[in-house]
Protein backbone atom coordinates (compact mmCIF):
# COMPACT_ATOMS: atom_id res chain seq x y z
CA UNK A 1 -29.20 11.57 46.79
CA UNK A 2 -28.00 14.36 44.88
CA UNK A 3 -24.00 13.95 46.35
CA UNK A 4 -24.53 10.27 45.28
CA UNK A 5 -25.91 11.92 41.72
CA UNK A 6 -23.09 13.96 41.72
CA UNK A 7 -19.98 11.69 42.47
CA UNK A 8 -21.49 9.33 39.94
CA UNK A 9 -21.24 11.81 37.18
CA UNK A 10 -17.80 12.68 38.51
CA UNK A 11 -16.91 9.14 38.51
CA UNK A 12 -18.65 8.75 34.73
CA UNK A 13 -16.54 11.88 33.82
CA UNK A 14 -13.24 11.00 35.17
CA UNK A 15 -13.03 6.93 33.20
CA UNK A 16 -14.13 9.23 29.99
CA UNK A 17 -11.33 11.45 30.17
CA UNK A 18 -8.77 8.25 30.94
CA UNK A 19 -10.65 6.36 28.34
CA UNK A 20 -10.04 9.11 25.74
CA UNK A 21 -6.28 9.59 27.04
CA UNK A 22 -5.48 5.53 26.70
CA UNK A 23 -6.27 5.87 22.83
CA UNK A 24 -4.34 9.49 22.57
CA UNK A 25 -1.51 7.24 24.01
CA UNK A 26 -2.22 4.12 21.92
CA UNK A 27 -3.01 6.42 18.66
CA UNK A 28 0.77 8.18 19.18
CA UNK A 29 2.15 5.20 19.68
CA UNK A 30 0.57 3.68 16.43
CA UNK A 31 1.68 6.73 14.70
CA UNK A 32 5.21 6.57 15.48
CA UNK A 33 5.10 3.03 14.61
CA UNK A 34 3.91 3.92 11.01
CA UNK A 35 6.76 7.09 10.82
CA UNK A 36 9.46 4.40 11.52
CA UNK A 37 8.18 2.06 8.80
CA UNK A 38 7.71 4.39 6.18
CA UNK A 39 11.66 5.85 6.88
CA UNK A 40 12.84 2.43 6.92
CA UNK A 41 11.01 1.59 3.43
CA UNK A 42 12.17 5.13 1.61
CA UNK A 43 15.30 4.24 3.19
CA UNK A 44 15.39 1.54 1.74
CA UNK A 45 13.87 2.12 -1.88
CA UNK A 46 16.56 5.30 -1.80
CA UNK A 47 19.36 2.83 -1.31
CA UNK A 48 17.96 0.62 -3.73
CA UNK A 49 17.82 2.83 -6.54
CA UNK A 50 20.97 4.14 -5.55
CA UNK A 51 23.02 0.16 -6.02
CA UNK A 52 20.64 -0.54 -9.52
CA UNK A 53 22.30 3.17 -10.91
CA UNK A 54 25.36 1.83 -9.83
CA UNK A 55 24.92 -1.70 -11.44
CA UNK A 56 23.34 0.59 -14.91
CA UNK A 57 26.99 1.65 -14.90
CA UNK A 58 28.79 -1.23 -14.51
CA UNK A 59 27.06 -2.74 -17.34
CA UNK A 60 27.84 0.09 -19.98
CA UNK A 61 31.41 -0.26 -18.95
CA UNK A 62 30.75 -4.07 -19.82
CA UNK A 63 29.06 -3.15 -22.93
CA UNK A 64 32.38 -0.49 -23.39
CA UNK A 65 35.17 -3.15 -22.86
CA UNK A 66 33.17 -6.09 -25.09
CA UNK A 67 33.18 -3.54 -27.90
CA UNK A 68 36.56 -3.04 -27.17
CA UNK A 69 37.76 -6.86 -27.06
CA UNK A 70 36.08 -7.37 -30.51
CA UNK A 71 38.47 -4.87 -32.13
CA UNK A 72 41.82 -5.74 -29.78
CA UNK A 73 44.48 -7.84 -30.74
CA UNK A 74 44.97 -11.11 -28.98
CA UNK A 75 47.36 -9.84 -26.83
CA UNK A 76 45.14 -6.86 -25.78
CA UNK A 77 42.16 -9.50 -25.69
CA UNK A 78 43.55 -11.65 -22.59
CA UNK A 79 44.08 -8.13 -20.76
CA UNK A 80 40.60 -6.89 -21.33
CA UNK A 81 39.11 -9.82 -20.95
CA UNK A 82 40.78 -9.47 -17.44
CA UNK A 83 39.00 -6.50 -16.64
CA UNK A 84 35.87 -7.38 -17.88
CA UNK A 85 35.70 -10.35 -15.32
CA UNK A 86 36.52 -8.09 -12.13
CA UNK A 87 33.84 -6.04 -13.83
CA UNK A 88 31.87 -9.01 -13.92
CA UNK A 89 32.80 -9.45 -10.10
CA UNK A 90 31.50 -6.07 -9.32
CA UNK A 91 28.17 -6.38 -10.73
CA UNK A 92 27.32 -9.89 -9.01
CA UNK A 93 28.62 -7.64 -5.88
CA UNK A 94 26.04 -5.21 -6.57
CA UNK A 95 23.00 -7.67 -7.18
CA UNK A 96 23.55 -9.53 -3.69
CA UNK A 97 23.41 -5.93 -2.11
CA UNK A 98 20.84 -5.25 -4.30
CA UNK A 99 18.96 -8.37 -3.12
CA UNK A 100 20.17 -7.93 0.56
CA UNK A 101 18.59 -4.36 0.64
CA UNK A 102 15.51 -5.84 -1.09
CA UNK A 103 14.98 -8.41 1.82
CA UNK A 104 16.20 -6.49 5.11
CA UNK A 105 14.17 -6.45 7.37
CA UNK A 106 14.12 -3.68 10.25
CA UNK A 107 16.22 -5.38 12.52
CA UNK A 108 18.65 -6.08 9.86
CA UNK A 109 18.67 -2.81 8.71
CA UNK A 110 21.90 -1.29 10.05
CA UNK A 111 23.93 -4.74 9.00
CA UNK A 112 22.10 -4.20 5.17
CA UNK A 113 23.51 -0.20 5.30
CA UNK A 114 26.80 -1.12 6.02
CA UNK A 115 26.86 -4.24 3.47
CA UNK A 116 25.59 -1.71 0.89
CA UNK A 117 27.60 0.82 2.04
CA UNK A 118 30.95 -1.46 1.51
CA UNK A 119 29.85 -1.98 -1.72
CA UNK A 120 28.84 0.74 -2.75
CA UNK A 121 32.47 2.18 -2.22
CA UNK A 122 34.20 -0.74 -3.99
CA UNK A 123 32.47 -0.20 -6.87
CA UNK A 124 33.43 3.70 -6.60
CA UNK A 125 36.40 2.36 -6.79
CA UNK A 126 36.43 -0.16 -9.31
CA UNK A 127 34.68 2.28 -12.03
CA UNK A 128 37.16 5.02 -11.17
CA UNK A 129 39.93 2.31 -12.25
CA UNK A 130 38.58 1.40 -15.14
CA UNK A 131 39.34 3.66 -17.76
CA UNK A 132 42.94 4.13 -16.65
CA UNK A 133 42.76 -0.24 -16.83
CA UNK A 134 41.70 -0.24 -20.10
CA UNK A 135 44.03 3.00 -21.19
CA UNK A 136 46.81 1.12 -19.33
CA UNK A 137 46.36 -1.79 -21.89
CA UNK A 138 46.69 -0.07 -25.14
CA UNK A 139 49.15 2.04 -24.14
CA UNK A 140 51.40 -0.96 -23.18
């Protein structure tokens, strides 16, 4: 009776310890979960914030070259006018990646990256060209 005592403990003993392990396993597993969605979501509110300081730049170059079409000559006007609607271009450009990062989801995530990424380097390049644009027309 007591060996029958005894391998029932052992028995009660060993499902505890498996038991416990299971929701170790299941608790790590949760917790790596969570780690992955909060890096995707700073991720993505980093990238965010990143495209709207972008697209706060674009528009005081727009406010910039409006101020400078009101004082232009017509000639001048038609050029500026010009660059203010590639401007234009590169601010719709920014909200759809704006929009695109708002709604990825974490599959979609490395696709969203690289569409913001794209974008974010065209409009780099775009603001970089603007003030030798808009020199360019009044020194022509």
């Amino acid at each position: 009776m007591k060996m029958l005592t005894k391998i029932f403990a052992i028995a009660i003993i060993g499902t505890s310890v498996v038991a416990c392990n299971n929701t170790k396993n299941e608790s790590k597993a949760e917790n790596a979960m969570e780690e992955m969605k909060d890096s995707f979501e700073s991720e993505q509110s980093d990238l965010k914030l990143k495209l709207e300081e972008m697209k706060l730049d674009v528009e005081t170059k727009l406010d910039d070259i409006n101020d400078k079409i009101a004082d232009a000559t017509d000639g001048n006007k038609t050029k500026l006018e010009k660059i203010k609607a590639d401007l234009e271009e590169t601010q719709d450009d920014l909200d759809r990646a704006i929009d695109k990062v708002e709604n990825s989801t974490k599959q979609a995530w490395n696709d969203t990256k690289e569409f913001a990424k794209e974008t974010s380097n065209e409009v780099e390049k775009a603001l970089k060209n603007f003030g030798d644009r808009v020199e360019e027309v009044f020194n022509s």
